[in-house]
Protein backbone atom coordinates (compact mmCIF):
# COMPACT_ATOMS: atom_id res chain seq x y z
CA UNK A 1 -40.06 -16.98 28.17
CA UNK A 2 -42.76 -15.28 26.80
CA UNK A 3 -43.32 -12.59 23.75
CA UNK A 4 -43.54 -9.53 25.83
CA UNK A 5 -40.65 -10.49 28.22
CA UNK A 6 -38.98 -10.97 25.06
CA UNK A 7 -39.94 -7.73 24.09
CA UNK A 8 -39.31 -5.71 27.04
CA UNK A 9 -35.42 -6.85 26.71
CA UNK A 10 -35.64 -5.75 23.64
CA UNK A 11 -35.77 -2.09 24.61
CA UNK A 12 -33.64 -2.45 27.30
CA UNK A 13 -30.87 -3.45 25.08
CA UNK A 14 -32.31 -0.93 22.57
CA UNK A 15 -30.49 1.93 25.16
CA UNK A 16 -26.87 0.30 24.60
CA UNK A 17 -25.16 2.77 22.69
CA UNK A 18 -23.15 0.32 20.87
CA UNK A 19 -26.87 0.14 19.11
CA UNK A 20 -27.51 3.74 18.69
CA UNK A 21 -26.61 4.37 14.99
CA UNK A 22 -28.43 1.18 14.26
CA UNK A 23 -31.80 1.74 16.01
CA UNK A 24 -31.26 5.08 13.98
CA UNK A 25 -31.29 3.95 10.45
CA UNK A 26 -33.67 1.46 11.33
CA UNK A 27 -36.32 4.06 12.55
CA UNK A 28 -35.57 6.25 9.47
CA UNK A 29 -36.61 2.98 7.14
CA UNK A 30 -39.89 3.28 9.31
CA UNK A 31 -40.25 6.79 8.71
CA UNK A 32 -39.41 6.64 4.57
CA UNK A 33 -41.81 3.72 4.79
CA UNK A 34 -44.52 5.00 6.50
CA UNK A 35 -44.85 2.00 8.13
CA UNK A 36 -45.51 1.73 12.15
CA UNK A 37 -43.39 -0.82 13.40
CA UNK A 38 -44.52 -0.57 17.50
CA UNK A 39 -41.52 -3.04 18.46
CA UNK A 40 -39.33 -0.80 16.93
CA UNK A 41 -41.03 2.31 18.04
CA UNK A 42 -40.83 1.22 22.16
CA UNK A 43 -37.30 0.50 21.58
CA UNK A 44 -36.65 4.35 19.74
CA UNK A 45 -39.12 5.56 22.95
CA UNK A 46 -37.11 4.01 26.06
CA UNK A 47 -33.43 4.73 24.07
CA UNK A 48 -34.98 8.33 23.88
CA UNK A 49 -35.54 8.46 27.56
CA UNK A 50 -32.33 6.95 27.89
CA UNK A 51 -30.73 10.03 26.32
CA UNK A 52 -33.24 12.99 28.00
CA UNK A 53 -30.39 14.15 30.43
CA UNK A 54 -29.80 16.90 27.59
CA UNK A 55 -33.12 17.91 26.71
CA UNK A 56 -33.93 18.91 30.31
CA UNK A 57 -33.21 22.61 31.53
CA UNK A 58 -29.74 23.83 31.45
CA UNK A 59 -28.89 23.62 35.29
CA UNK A 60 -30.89 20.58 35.69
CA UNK A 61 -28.76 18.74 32.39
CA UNK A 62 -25.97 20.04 33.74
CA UNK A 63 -26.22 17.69 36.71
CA UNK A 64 -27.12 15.02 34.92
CA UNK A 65 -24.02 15.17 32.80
CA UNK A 66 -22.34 15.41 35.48
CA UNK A 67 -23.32 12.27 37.31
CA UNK A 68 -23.40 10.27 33.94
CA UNK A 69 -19.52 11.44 33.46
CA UNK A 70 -19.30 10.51 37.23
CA UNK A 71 -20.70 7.14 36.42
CA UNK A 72 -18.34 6.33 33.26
CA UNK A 73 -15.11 7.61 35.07
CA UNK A 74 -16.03 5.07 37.74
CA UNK A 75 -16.39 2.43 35.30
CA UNK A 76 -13.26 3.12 33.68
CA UNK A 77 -11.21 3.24 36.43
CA UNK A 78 -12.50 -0.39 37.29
CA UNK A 79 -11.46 -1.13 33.73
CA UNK A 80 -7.87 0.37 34.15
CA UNK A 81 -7.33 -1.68 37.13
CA UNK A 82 -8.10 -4.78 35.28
CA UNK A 83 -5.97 -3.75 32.33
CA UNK A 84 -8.31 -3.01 29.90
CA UNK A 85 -8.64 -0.18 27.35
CA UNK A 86 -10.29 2.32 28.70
CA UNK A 87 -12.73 4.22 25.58
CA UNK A 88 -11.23 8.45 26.02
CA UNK A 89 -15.17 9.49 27.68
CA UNK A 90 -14.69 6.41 30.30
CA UNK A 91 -10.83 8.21 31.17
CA UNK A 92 -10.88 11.01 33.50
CA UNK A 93 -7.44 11.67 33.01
CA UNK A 94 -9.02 12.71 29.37
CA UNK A 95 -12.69 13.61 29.95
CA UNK A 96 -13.35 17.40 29.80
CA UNK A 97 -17.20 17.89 30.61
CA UNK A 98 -18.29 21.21 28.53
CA UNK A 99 -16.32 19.54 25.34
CA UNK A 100 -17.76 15.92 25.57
CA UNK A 101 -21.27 17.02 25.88
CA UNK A 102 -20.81 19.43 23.08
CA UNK A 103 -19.41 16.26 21.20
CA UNK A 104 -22.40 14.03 22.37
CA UNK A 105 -25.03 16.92 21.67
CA UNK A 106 -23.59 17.39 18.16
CA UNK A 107 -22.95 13.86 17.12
CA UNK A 108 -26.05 11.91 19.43
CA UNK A 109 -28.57 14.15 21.09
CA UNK A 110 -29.16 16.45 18.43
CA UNK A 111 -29.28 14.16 15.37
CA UNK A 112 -31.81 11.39 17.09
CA UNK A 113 -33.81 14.75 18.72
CA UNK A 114 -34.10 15.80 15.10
CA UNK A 115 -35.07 12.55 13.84
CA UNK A 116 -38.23 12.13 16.21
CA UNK A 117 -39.09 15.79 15.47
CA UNK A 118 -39.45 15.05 11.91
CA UNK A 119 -41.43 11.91 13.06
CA UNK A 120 -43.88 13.82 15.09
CA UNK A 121 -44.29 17.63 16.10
CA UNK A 122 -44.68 16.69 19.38
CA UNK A 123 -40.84 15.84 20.07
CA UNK A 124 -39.72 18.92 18.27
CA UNK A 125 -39.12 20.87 21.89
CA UNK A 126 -37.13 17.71 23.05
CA UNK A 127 -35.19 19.28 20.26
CA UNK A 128 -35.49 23.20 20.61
CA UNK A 129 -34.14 22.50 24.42
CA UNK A 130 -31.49 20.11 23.32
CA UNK A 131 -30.61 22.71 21.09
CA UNK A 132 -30.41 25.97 23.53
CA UNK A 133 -28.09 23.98 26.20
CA UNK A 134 -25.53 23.72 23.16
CA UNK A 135 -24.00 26.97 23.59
CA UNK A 136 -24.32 26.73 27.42
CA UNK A 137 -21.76 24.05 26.82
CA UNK A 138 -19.56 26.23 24.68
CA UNK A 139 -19.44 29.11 26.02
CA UNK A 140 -17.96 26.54 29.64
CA UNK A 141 -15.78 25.26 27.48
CA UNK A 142 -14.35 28.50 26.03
CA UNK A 143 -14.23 30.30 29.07
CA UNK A 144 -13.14 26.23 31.29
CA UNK A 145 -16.28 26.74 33.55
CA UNK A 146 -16.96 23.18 33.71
């Protein structure tokens, strides 16, 4: 197997979000560092992409978030029919759209959007959109739109 096979599952693994906090701090070393590390950088890049459902227009994130939820209560259910634990976002007995993308836009999105806006200008409207859908997201929750 060669280096850049090697390297390519590197950032595909790099989008597990069992690795998210990880790839975080790592990139923040880079950035206190000042040191380009482009391994580490195409592994931030493809997570990033990974995570663009909420940085897209409102009615188009929407429907993203929607088929991702789709997509985990799927899995889950497979999971509950083998007897496993299901995690509560994998559950759609639990799951409750507006509030778990508030929680994943509070606690994911709009930390690592942040993060690559300090990096570079040039990501900092990744961030300003992540950041207007927020209270889209609210105000369905408050009023149970979604």
């Amino acid at each position: 197997i060669n280096a850049e096979y090697m390297g390519l599952l590197d950032c595909i693994l790099a989008t597990d979000m069992a690795k998210h906090n990880e790839l975080g701090q790592m990139f923040k070393k880079m950035m206190k560092e000042d040191k380009m590390d482009k391994s580490l950088l195409l592994r931030m890049l493809l997570h990033t992409a990974d995570l663009s459902n909420v940085v897209k227009p409102f009615k188009m994130a929407r429907q993203w978030a929607v088929a991702v939820t789709d997509e985990f209560h799927c899995q889950g259910d497979i999971e509950l029919r083998q007897g496993l634990q299901v995690p509560p976002m994998f559950d759609r007995s639990k799951a409750e759209l507006a509030r778990d993308q508030m929680g994943f836009l509070d606690y994911v999105a709009l930390p690592h959007f942040n993060m690559l806006a300090e990096w570079n200008d040039g990501y900092k409207h990744l961030f300003d959109q992540a950041t207007k859908n927020t209270p889209n997201y609210f105000f369905a929750f408050a009023f149970r739109l979604l």
